[in-house]
PDB file of N, CA and C in Angstrom:
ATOM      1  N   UNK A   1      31.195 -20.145 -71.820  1.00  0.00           N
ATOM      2  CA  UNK A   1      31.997 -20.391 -70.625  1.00  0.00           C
ATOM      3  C   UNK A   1      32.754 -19.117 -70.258  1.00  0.00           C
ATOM      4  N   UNK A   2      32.589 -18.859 -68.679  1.00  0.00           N
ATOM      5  CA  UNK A   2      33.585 -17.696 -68.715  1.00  0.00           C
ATOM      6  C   UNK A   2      35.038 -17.800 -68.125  1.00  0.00           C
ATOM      7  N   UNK A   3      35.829 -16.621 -69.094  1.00  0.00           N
ATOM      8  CA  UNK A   3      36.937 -16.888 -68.401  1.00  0.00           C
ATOM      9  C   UNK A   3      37.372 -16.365 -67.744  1.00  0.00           C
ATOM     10  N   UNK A   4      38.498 -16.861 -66.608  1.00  0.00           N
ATOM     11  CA  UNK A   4      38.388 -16.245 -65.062  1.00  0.00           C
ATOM     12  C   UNK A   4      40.045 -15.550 -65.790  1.00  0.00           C
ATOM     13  N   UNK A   5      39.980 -14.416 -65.577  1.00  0.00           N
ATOM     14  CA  UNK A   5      40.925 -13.653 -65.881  1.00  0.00           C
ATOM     15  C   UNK A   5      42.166 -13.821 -65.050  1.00  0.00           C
ATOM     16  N   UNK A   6      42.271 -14.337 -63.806  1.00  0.00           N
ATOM     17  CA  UNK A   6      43.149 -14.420 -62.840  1.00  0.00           C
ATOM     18  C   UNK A   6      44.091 -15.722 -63.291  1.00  0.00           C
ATOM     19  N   UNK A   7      42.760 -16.829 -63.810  1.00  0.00           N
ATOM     20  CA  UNK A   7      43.892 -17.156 -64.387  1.00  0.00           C
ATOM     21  C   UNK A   7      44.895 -17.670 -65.471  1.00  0.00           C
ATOM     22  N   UNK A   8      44.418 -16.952 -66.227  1.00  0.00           N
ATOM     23  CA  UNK A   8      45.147 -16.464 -67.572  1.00  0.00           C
ATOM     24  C   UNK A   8      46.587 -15.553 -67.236  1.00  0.00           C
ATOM     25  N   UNK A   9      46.140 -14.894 -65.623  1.00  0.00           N
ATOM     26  CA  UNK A   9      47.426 -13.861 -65.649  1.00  0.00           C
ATOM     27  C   UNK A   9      48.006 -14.471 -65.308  1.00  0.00           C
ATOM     28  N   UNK A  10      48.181 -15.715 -64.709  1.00  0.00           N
ATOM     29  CA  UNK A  10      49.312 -16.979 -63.973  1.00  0.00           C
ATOM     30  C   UNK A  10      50.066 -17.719 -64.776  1.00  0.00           C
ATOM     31  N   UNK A  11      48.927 -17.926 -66.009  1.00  0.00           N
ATOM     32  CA  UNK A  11      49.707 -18.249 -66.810  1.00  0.00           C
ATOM     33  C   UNK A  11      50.563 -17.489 -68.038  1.00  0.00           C
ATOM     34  N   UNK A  12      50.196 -16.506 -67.692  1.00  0.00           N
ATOM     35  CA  UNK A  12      51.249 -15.598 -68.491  1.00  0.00           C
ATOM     36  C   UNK A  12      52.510 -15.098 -67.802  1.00  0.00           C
ATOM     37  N   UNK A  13      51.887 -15.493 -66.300  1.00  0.00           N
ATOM     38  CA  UNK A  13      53.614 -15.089 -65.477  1.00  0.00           C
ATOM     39  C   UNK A  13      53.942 -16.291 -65.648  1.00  0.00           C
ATOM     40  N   UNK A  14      53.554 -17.460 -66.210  1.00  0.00           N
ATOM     41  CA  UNK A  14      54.661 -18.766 -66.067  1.00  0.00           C
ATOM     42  C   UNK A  14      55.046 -18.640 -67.609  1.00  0.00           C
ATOM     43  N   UNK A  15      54.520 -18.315 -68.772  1.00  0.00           N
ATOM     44  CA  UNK A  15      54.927 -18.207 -70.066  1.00  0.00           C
ATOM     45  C   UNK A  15      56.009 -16.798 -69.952  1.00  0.00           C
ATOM     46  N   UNK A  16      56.226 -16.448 -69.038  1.00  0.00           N
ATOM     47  CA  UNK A  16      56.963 -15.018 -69.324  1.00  0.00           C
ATOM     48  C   UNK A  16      58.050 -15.757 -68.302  1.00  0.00           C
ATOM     49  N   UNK A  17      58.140 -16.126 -67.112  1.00  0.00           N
ATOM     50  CA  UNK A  17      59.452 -17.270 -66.946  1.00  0.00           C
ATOM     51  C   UNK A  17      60.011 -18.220 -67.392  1.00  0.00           C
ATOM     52  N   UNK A  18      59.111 -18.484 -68.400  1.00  0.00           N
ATOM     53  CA  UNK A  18      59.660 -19.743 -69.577  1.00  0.00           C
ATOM     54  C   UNK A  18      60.164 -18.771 -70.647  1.00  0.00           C
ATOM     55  N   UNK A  19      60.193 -18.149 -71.047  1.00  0.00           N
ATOM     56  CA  UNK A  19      60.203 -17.105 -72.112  1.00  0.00           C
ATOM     57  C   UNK A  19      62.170 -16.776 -72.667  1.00  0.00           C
ATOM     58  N   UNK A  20      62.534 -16.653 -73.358  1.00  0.00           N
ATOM     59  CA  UNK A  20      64.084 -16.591 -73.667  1.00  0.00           C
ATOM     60  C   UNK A  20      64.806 -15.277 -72.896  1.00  0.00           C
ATOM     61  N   UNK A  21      63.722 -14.492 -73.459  1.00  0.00           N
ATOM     62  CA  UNK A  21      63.856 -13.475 -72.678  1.00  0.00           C
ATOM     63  C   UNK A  21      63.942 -13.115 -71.305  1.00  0.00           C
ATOM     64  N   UNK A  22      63.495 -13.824 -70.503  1.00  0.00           N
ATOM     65  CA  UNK A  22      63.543 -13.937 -69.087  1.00  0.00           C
ATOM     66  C   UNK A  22      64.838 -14.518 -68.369  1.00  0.00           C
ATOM     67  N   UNK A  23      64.925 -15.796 -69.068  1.00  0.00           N
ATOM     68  CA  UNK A  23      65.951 -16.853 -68.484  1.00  0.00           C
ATOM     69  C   UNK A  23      67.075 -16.094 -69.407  1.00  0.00           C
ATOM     70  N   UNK A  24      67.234 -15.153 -70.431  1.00  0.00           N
ATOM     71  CA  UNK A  24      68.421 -14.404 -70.373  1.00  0.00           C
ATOM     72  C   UNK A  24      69.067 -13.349 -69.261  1.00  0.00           C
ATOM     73  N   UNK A  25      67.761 -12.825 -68.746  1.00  0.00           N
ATOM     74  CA  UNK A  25      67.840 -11.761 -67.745  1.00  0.00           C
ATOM     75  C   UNK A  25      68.406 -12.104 -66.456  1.00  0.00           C
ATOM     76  N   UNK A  26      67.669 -13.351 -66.010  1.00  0.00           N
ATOM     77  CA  UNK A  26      67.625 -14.415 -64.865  1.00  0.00           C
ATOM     78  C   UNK A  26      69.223 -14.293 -64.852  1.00  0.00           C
ATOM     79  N   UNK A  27      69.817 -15.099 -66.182  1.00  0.00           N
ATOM     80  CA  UNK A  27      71.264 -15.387 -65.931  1.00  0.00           C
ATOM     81  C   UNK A  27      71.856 -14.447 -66.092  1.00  0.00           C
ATOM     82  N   UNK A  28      72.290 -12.935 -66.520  1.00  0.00           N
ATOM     83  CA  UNK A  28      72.800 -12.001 -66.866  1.00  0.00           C
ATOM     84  C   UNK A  28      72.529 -11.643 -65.365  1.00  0.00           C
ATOM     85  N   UNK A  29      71.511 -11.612 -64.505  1.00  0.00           N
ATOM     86  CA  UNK A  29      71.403 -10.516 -62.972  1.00  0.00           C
ATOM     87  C   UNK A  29      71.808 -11.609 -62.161  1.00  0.00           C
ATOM     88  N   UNK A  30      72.359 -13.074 -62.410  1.00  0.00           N
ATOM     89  CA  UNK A  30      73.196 -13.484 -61.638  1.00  0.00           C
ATOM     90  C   UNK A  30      74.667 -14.026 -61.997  1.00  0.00           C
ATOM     91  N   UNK A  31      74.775 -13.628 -63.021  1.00  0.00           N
ATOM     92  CA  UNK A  31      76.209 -13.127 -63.299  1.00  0.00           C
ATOM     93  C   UNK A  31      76.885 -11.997 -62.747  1.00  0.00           C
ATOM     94  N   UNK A  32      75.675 -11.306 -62.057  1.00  0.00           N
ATOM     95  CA  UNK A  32      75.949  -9.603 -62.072  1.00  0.00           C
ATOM     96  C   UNK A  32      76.469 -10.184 -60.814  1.00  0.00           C
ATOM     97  N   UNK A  33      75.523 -10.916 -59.670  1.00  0.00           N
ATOM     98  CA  UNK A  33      75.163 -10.783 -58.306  1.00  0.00           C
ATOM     99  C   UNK A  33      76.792 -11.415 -57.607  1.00  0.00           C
ATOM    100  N   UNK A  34      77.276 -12.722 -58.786  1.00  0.00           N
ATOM    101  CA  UNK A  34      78.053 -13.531 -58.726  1.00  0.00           C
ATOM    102  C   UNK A  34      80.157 -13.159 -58.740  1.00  0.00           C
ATOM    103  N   UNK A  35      79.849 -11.673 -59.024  1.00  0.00           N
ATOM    104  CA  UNK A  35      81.058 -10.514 -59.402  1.00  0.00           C
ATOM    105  C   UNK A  35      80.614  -9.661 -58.070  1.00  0.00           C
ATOM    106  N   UNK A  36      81.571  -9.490 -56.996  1.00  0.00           N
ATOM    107  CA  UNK A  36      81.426  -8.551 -56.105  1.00  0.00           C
ATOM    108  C   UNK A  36      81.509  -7.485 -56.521  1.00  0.00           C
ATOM    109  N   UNK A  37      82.512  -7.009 -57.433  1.00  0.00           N
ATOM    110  CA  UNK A  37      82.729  -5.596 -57.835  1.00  0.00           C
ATOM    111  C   UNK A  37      81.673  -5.666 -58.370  1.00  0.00           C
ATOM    112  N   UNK A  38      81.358  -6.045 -59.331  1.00  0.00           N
ATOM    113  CA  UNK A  38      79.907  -5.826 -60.790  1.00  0.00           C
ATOM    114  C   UNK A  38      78.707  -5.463 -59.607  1.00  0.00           C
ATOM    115  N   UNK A  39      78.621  -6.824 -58.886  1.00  0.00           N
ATOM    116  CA  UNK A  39      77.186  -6.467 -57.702  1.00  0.00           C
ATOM    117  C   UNK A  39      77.381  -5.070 -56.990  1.00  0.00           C
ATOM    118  N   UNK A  40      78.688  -5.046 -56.325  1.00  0.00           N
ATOM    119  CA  UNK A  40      78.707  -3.197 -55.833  1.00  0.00           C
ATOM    120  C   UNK A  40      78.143  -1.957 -56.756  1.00  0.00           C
ATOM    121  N   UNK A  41      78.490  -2.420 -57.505  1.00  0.00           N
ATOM    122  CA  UNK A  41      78.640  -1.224 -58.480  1.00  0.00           C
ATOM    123  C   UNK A  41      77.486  -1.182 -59.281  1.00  0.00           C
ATOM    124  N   UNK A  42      77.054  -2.649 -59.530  1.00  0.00           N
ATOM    125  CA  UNK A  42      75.728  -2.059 -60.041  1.00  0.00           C
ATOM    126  C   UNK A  42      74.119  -1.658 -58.974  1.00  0.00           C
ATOM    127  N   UNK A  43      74.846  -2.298 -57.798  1.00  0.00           N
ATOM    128  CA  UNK A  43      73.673  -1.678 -56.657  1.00  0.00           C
ATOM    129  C   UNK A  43      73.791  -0.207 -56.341  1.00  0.00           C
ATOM    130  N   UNK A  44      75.028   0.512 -56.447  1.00  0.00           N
ATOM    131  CA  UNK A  44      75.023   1.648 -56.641  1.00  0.00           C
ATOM    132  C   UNK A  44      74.232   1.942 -57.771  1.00  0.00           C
ATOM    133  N   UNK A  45      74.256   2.222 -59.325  1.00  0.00           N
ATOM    134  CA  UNK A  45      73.757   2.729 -59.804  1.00  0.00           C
ATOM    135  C   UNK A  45      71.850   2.589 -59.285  1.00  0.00           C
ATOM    136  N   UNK A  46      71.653   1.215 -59.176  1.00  0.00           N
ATOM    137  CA  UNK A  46      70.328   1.470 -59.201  1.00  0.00           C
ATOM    138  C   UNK A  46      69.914   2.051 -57.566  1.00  0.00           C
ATOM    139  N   UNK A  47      70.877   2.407 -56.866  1.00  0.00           N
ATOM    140  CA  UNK A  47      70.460   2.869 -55.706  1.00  0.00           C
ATOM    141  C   UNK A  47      70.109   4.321 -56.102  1.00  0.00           C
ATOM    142  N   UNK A  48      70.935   4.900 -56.736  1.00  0.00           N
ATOM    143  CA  UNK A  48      71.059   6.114 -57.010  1.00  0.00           C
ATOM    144  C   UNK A  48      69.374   6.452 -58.553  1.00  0.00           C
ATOM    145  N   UNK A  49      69.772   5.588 -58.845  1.00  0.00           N
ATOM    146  CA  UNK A  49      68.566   5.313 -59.617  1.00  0.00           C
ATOM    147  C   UNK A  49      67.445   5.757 -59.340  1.00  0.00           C
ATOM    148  N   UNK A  50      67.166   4.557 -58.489  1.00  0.00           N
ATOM    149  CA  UNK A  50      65.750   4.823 -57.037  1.00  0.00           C
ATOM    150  C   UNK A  50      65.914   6.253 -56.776  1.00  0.00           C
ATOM    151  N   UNK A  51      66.556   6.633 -55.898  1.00  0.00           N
ATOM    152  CA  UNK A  51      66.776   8.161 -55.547  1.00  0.00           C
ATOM    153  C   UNK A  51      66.250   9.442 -56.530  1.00  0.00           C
ATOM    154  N   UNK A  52      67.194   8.581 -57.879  1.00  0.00           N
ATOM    155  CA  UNK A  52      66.123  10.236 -58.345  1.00  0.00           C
ATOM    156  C   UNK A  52      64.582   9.938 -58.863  1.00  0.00           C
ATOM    157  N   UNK A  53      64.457   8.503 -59.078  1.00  0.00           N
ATOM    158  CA  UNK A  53      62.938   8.461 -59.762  1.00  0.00           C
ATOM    159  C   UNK A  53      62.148   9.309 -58.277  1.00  0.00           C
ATOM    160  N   UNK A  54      62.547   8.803 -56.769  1.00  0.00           N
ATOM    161  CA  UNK A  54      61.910   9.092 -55.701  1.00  0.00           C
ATOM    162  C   UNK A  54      61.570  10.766 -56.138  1.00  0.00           C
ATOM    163  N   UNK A  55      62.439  11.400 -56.301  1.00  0.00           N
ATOM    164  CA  UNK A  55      62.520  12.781 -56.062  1.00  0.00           C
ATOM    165  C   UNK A  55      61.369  13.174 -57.167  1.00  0.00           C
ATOM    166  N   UNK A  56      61.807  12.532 -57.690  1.00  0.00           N
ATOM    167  CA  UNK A  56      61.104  13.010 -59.105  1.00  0.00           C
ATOM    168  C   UNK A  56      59.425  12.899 -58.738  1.00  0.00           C
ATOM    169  N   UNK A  57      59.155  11.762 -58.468  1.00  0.00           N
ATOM    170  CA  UNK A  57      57.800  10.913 -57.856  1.00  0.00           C
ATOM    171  C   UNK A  57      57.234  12.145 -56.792  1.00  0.00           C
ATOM    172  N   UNK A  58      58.105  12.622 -55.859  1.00  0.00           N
ATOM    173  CA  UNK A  58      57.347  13.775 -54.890  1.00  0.00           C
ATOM    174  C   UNK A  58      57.518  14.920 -55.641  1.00  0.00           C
ATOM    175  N   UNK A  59      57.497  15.493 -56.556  1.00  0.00           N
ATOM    176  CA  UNK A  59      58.173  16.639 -57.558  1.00  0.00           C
ATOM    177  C   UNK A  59      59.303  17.364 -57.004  1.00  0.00           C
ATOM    178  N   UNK A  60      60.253  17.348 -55.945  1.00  0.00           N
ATOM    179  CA  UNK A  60      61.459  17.417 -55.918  1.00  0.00           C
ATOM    180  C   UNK A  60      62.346  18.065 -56.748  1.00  0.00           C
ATOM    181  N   UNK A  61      62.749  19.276 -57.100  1.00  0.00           N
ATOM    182  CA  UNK A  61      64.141  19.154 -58.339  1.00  0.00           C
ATOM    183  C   UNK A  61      64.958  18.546 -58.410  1.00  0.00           C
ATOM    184  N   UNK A  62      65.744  17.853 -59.489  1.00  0.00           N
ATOM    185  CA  UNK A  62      67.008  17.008 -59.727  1.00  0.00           C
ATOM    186  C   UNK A  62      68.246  18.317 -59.811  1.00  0.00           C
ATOM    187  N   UNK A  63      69.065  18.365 -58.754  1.00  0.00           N
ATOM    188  CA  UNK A  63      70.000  19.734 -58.929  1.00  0.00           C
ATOM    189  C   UNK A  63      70.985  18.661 -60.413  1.00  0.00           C
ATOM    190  N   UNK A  64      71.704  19.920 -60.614  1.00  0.00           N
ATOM    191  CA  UNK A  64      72.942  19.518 -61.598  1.00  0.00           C
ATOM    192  C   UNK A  64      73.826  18.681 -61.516  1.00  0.00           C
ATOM    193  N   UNK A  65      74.215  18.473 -60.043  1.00  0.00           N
ATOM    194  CA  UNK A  65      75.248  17.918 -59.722  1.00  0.00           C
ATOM    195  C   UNK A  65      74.747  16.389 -59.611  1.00  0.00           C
ATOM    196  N   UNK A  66      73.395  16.207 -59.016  1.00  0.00           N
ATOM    197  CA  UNK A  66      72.693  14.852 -58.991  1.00  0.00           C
ATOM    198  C   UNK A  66      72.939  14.305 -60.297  1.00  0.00           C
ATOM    199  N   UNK A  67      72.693  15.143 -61.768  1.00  0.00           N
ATOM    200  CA  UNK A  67      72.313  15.199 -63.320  1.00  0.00           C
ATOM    201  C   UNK A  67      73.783  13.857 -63.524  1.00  0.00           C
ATOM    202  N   UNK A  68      74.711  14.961 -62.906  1.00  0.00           N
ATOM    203  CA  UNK A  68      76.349  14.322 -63.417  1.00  0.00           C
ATOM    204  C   UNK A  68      76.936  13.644 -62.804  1.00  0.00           C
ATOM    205  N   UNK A  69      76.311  13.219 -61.074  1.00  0.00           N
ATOM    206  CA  UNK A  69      76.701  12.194 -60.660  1.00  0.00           C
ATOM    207  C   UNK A  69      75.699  10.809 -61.758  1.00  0.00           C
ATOM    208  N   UNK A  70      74.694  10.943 -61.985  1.00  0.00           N
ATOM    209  CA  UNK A  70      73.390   9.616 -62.251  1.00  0.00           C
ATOM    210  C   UNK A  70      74.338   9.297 -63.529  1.00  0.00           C
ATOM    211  N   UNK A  71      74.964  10.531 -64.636  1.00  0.00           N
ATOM    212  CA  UNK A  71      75.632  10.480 -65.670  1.00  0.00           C
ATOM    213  C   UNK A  71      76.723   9.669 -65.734  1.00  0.00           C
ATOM    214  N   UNK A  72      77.852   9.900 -64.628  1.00  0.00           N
ATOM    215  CA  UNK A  72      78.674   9.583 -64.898  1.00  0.00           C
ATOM    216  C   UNK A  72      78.893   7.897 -63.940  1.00  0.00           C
ATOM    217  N   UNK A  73      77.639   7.296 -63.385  1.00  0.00           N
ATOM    218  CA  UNK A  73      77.253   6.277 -62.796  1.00  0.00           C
ATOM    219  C   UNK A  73      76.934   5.319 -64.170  1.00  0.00           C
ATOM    220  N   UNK A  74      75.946   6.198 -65.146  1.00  0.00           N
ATOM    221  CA  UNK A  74      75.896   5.262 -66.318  1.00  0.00           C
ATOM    222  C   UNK A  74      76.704   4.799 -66.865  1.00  0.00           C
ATOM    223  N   UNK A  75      77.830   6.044 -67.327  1.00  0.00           N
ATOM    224  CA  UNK A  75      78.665   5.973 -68.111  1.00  0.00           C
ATOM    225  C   UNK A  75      79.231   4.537 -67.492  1.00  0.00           C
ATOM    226  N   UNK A  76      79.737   4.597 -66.147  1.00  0.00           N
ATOM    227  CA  UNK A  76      80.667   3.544 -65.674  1.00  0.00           C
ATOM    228  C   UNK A  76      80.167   2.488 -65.932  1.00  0.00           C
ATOM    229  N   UNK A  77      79.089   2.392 -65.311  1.00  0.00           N
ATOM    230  CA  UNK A  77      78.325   0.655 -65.556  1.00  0.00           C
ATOM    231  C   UNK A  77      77.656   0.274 -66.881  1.00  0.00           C
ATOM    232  N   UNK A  78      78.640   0.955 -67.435  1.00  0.00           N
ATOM    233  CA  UNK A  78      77.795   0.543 -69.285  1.00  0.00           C
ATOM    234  C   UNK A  78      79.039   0.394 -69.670  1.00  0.00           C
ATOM    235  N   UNK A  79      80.377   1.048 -69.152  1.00  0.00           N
ATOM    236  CA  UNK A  79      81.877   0.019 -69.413  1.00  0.00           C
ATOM    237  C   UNK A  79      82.089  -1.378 -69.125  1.00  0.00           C
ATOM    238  N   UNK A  80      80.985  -1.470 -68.388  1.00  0.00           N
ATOM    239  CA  UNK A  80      81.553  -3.263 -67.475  1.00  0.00           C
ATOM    240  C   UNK A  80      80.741  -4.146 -67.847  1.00  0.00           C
ATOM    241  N   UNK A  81      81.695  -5.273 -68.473  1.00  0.00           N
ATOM    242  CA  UNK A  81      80.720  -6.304 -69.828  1.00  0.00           C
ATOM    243  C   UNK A  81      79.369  -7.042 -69.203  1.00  0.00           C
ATOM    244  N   UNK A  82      79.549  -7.127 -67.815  1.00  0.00           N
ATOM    245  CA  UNK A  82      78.413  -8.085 -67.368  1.00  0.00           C
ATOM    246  C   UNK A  82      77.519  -7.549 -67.378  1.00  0.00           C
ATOM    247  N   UNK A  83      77.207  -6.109 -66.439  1.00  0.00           N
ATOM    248  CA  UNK A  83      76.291  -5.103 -66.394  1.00  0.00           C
ATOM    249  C   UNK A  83      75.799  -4.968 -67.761  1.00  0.00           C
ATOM    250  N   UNK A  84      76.178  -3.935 -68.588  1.00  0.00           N
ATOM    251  CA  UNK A  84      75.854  -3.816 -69.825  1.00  0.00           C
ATOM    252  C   UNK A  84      74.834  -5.049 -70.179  1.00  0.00           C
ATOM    253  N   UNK A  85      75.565  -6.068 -70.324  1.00  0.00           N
ATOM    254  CA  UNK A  85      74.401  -7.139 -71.106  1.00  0.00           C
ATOM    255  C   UNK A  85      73.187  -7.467 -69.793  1.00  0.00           C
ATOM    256  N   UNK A  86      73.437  -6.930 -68.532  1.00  0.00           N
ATOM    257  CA  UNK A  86      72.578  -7.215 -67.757  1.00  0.00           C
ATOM    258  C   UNK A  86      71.210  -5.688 -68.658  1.00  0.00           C
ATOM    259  N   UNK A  87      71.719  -4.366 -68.494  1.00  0.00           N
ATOM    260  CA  UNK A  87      70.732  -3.431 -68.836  1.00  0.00           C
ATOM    261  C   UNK A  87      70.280  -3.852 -70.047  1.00  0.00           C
ATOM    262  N   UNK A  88      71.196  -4.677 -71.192  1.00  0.00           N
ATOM    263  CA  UNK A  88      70.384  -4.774 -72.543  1.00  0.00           C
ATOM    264  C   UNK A  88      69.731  -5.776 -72.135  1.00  0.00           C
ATOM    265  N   UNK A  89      69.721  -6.960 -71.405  1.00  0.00           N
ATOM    266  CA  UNK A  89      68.669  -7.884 -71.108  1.00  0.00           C
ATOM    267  C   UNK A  89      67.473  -7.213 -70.562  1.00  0.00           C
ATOM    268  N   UNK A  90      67.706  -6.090 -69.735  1.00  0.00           N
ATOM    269  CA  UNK A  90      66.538  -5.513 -68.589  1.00  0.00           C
ATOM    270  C   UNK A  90      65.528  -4.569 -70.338  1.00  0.00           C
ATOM    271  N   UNK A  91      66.579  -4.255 -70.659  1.00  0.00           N
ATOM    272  CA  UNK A  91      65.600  -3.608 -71.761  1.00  0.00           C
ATOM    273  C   UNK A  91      65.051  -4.289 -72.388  1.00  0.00           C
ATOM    274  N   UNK A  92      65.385  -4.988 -73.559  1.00  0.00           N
ATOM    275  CA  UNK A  92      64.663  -6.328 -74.254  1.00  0.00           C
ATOM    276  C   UNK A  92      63.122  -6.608 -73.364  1.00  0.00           C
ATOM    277  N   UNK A  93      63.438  -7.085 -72.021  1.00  0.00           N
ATOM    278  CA  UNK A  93      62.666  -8.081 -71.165  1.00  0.00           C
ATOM    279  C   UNK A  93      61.271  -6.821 -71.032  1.00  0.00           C
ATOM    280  N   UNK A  94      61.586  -5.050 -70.652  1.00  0.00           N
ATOM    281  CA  UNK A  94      60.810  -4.225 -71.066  1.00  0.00           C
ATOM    282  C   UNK A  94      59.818  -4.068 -71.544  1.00  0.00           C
ATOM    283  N   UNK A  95      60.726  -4.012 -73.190  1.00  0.00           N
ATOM    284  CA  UNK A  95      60.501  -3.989 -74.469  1.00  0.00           C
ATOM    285  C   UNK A  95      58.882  -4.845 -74.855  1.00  0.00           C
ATOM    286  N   UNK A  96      59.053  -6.430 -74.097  1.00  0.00           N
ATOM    287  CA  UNK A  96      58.414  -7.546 -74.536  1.00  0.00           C
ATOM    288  C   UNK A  96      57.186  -6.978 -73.423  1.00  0.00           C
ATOM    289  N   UNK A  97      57.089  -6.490 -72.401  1.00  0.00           N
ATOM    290  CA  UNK A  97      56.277  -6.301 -70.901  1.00  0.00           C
ATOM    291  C   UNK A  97      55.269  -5.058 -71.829  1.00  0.00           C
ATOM    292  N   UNK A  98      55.781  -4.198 -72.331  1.00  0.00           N
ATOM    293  CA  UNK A  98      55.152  -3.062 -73.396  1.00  0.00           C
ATOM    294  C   UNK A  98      54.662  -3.855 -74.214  1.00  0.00           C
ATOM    295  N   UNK A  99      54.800  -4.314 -74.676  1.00  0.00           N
ATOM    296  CA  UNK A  99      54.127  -4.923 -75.965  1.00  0.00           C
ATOM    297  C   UNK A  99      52.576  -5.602 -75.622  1.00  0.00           C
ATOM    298  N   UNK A 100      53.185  -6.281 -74.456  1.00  0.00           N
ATOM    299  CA  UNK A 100      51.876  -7.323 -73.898  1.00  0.00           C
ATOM    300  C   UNK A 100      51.219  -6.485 -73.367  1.00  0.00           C
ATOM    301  N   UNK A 101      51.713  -5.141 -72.601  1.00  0.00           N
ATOM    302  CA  UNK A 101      50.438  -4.320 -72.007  1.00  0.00           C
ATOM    303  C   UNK A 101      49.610  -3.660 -73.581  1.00  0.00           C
ATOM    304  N   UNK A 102      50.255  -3.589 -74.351  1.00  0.00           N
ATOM    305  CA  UNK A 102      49.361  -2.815 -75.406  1.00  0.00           C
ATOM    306  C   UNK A 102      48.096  -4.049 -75.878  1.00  0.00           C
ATOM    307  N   UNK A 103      48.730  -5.137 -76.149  1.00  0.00           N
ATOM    308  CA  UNK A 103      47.701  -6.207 -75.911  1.00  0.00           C
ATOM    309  C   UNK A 103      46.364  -6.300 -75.111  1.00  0.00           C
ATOM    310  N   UNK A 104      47.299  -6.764 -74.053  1.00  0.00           N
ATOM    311  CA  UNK A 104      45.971  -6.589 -72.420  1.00  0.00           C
ATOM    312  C   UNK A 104      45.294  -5.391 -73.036  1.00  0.00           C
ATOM    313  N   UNK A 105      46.072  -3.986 -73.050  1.00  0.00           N
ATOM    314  CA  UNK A 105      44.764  -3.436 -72.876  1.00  0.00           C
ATOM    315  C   UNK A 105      44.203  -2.609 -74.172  1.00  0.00           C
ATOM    316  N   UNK A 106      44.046  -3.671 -75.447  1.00  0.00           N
ATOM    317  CA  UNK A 106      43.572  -3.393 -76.927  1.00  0.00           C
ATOM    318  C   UNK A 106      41.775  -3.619 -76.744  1.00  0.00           C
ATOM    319  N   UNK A 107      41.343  -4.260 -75.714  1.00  0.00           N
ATOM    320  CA  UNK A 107      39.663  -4.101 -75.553  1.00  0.00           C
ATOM    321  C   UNK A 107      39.492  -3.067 -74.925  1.00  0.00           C
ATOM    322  N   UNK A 108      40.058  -2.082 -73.722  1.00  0.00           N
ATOM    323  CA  UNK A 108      39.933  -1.033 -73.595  1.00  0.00           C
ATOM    324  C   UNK A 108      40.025   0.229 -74.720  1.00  0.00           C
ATOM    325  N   UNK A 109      40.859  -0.009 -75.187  1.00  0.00           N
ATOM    326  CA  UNK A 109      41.350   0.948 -76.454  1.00  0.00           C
ATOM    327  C   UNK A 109      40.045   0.899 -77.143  1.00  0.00           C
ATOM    328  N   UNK A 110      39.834  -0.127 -77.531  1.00  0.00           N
ATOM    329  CA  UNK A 110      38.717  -0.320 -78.761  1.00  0.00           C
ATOM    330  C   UNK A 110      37.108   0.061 -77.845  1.00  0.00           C
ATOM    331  N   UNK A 111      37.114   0.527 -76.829  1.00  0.00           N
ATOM    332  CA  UNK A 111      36.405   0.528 -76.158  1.00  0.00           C
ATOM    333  C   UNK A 111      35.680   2.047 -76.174  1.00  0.00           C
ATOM    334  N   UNK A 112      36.936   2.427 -75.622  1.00  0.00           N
ATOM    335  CA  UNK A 112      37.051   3.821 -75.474  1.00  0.00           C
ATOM    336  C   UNK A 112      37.845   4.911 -77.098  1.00  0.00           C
ATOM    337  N   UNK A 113      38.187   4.641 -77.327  1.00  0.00           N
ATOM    338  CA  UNK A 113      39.104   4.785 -78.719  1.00  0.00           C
ATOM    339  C   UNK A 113      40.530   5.250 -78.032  1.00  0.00           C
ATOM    340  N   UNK A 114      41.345   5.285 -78.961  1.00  0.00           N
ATOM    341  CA  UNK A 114      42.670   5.623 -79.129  1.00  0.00           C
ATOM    342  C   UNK A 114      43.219   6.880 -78.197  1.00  0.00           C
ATOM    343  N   UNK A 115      44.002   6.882 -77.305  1.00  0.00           N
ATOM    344  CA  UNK A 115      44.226   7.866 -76.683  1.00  0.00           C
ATOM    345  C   UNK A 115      45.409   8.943 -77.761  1.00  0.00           C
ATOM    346  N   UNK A 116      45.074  10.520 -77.964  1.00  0.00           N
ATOM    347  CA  UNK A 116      46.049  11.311 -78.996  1.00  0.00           C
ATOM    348  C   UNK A 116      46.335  11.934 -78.135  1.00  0.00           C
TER     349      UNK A 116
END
């Protein structure tokens, strides 16, 4: 029997919204949304965020001053308790997204061999 790959991936986006990890994230980015200051402040960082991946993405230089504004954007929103557990949720949730791509793509690997 074959299996239709499409949808296996549906059900891995519904096992990955059921997942602890998710519905931690879920509630941590609306805790965030639910704090006006927290929501300002953390749409700044990831605005600024965006901005330099952009630059980066067209090869662009990041001047110095961009370096220590993005710096001192972290610094702030890694003082403020909601945020914080919002980025350690965003990481974790990552963390688990890496893992499953090394999965997905372990028949390629074995296919082709090991990329060094």
């Amino acid at each position: 029997m074959a299996v239709n790959l499409y949808d296996s991936a549906y059900e891995l986006e519904k096992a990955v919204r059921e997942s602890d990890e998710y519905k931690a994230l879920k509630q941590s980015y609306d805790d965030v949304n639910a704090d006006p200051s927290a929501k300002a402040m953390f749409d700044n960082f990831r605005k600024i965020q965006m901005e330099l991946q952009q630059k980066q993405m067209m090869g662009q230089d990041i001047t110095q001053e961009e370096v220590e504004q993005a710096q001192k954007t972290v610094a702030l929103v890694q003082q403020h308790a909601q945020i914080s557990k919002l980025m350690e949720a965003e990481q974790r949730m990552s963390m688990m997204i890496a893992e499953m791509n090394k999965i997905i793509m372990k028949p390629l690997e074995d296919l082709y061999g090991a990329v060094e």
